[in-house]
Protein backbone atom coordinates (compact mmCIF):
# COMPACT_ATOMS: atom_id res chain seq x y z
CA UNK A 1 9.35 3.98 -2.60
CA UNK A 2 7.59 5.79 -0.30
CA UNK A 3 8.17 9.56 -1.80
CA UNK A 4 6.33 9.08 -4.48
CA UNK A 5 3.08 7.41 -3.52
CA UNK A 6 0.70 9.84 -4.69
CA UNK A 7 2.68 9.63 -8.31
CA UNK A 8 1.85 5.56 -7.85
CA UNK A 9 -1.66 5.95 -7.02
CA UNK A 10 -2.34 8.63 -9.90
CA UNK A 11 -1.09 6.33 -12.16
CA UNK A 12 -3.18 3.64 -10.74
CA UNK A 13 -6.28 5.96 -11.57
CA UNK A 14 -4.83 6.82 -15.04
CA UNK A 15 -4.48 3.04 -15.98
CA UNK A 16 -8.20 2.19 -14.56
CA UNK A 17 -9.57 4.95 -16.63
CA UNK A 18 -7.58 3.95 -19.86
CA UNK A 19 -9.21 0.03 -19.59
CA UNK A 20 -12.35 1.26 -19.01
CA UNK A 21 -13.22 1.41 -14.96
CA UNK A 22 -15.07 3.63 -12.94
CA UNK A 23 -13.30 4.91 -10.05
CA UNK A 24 -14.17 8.26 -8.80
CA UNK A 25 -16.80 6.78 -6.33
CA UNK A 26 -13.95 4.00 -5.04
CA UNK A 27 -12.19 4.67 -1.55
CA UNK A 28 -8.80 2.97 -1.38
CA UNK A 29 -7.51 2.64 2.32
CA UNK A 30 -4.97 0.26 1.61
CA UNK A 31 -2.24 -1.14 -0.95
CA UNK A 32 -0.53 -4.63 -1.27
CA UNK A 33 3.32 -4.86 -1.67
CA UNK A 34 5.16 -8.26 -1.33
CA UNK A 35 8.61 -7.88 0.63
CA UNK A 36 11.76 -9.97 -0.43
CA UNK A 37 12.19 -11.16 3.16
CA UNK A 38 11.71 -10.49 6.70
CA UNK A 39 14.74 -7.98 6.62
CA UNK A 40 13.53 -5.91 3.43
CA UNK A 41 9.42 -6.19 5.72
CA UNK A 42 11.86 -4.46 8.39
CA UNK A 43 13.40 -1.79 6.50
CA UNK A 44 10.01 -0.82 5.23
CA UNK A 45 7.89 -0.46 8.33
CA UNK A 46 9.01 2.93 9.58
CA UNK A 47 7.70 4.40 6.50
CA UNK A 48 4.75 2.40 6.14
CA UNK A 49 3.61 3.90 9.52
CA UNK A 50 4.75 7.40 8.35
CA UNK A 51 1.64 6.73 5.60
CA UNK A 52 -0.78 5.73 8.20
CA UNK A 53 -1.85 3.15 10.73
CA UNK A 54 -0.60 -0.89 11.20
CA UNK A 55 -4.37 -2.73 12.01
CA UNK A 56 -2.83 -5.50 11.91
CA UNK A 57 0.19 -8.29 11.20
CA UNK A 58 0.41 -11.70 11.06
CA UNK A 59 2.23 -14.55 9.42
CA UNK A 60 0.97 -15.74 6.22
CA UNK A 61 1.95 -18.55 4.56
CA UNK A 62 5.73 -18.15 6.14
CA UNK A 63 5.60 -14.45 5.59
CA UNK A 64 4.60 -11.44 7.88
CA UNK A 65 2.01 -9.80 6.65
CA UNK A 66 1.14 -5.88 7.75
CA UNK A 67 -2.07 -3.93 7.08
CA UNK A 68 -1.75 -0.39 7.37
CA UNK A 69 -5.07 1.80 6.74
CA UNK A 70 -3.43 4.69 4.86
CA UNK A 71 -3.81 8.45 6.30
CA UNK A 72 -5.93 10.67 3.83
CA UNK A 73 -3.64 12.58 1.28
C-alpha cells in the first residue's frame, strides 16, 4: 500500500482534472483510509509513520483513528 503512494496521489490529481477541479494551488497534508480492525490499524502504523508524522489518535465511533501530517515528497 504504502510503495506506491505517489502513483495514488497522481491519480488523485489525474481524476480531479478529468471532472473538472482546480488543484494546482491545493496542499494535501493528509489522506483518509478506513482499517478492517484494530489488528489491520496495527499492521499499518509503522509505515504510516515512515510517510510522516502521527498528530494525533483517538477512538472514533469504536474505532482508532490516526492523523498523520504527511512528509513532503
Amino acid at each position: 500500500m504504502f510503495d506506491n503512494y505517489k502513483q495514488f496521489l497522481s491519480n488523485v490529481f489525474s481524476e480531479l482534472v478529468a471532472i473538472g477541479i482546480e488543484h494546482t494551488n491545493l496542499e494535501i497534508d493528509h489522506i483518509a483510509y478506513t482499517a478492517g480492525s484494530t489488528e489491520e490499524y496495527e499492521s499499518l502504523r509503522p509505515g504510516l509513520m515512515d510517510m510522516g508524522k502521527l498528530i494525533a489518535e483517538d477512538l472514533v465511533s469504536g474505532r482508532r483513528v490516526g492523523i498523520v501530517l504527511l512528509n513532503e515528497f
